[in-house]
C-alpha atoms as a PDB file:
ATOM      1  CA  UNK A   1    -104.652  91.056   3.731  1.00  0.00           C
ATOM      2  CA  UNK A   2    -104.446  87.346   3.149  1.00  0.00           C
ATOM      3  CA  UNK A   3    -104.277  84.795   6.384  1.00  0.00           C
ATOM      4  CA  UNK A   4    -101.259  83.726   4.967  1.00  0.00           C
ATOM      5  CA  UNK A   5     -99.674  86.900   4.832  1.00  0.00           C
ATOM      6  CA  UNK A   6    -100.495  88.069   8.003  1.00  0.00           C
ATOM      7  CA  UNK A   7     -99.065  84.758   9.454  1.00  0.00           C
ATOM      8  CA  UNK A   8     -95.785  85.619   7.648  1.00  0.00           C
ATOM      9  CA  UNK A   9     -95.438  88.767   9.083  1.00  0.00           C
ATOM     10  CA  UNK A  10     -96.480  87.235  12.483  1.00  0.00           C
ATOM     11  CA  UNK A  11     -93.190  84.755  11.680  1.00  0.00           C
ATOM     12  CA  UNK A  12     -90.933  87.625  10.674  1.00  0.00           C
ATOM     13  CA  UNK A  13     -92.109  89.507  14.198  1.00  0.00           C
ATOM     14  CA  UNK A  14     -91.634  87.049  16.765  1.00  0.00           C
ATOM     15  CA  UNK A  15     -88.111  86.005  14.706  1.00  0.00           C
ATOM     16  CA  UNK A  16     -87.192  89.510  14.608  1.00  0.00           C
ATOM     17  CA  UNK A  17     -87.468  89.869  18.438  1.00  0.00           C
ATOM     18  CA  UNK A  18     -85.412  86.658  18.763  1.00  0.00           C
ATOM     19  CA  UNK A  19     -82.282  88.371  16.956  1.00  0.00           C
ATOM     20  CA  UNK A  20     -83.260  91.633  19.275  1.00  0.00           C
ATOM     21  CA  UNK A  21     -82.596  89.409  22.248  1.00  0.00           C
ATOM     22  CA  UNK A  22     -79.565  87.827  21.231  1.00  0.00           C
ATOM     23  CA  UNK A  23     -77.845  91.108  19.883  1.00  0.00           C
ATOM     24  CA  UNK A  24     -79.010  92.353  23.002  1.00  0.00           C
ATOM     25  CA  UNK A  25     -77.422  89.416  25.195  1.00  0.00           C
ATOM     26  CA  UNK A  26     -74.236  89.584  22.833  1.00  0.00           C
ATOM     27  CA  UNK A  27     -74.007  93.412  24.215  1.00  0.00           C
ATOM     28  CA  UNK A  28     -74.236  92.801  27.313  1.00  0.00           C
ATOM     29  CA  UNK A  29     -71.686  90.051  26.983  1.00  0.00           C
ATOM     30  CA  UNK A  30     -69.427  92.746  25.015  1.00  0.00           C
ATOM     31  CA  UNK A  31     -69.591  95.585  28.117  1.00  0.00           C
ATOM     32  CA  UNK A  32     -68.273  92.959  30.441  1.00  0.00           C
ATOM     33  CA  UNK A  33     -65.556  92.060  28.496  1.00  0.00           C
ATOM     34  CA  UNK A  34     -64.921  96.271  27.707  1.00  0.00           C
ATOM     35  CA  UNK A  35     -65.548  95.862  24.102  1.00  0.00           C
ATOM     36  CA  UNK A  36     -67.279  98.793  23.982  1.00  0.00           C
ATOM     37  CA  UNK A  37     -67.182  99.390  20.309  1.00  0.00           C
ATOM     38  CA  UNK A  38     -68.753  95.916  19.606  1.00  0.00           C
ATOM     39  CA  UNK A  39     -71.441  96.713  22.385  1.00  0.00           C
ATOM     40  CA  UNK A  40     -72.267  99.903  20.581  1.00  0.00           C
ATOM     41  CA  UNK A  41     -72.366  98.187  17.186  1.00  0.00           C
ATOM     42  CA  UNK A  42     -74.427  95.413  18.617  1.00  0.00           C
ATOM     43  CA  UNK A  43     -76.931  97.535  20.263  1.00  0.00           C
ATOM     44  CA  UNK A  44     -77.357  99.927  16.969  1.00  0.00           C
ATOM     45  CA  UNK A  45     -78.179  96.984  15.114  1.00  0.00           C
ATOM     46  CA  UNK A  46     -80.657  95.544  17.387  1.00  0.00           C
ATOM     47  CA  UNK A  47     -82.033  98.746  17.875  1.00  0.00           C
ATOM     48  CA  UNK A  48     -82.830  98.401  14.403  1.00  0.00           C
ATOM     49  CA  UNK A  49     -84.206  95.309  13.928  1.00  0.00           C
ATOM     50  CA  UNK A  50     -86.703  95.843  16.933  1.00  0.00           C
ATOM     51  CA  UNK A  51     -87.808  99.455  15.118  1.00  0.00           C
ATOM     52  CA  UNK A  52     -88.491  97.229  12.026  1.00  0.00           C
ATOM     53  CA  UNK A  53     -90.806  94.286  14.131  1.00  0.00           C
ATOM     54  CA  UNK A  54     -92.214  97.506  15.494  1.00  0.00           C
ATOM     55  CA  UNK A  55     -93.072  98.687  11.876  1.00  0.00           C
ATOM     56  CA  UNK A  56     -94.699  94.630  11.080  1.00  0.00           C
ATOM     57  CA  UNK A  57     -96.623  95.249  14.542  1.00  0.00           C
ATOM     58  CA  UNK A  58     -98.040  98.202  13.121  1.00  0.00           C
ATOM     59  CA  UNK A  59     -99.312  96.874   9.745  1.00  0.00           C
ATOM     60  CA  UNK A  60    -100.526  94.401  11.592  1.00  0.00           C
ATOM     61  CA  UNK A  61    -102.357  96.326  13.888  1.00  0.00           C
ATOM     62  CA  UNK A  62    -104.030  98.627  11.511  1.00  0.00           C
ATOM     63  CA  UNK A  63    -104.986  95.734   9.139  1.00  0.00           C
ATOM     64  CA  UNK A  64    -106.629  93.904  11.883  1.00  0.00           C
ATOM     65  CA  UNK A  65    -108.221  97.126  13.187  1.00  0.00           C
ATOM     66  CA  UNK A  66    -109.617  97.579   9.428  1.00  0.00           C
ATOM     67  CA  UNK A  67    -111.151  94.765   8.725  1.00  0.00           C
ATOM     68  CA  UNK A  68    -112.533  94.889  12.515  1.00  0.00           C
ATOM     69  CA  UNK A  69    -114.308  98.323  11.565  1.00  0.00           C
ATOM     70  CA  UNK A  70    -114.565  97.697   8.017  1.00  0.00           C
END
């Protein structure tokens, strides 16, 4: 994998757990005010978007780890 490549998915990671954060904060924001559908909505999306920087850890990971043992 390209440097520059990597580096993008580095930038789509750490921007990713930005947006994780602030749907987090946004639920937590949501329960106090008993909006309990919008917490649940919130939360369910940021669970997904922190699943997906999970998945650009990963190829991250293993690429690094490859060319390590490679």
């Amino acid at each position: 994998m390209k440097q520059a490549t990597r580096d993008a998915l580095n930038r789509a990671y750490v921007k990713l757990l930005r947006l994780v954060d602030e749907l987090y904060d946004e639920v937590d924001k949501a329960i106090e005010n008993e909006d309990f559908d919008d917490a649940s909505l919130l939360e369910a999306r940021a669970e997904i978007l922190f699943e997906q920087a999970e998945a650009i850890s990963a190829v991250i990971s293993a690429v690094i780890m490859e060319q390590t043992n490679g």
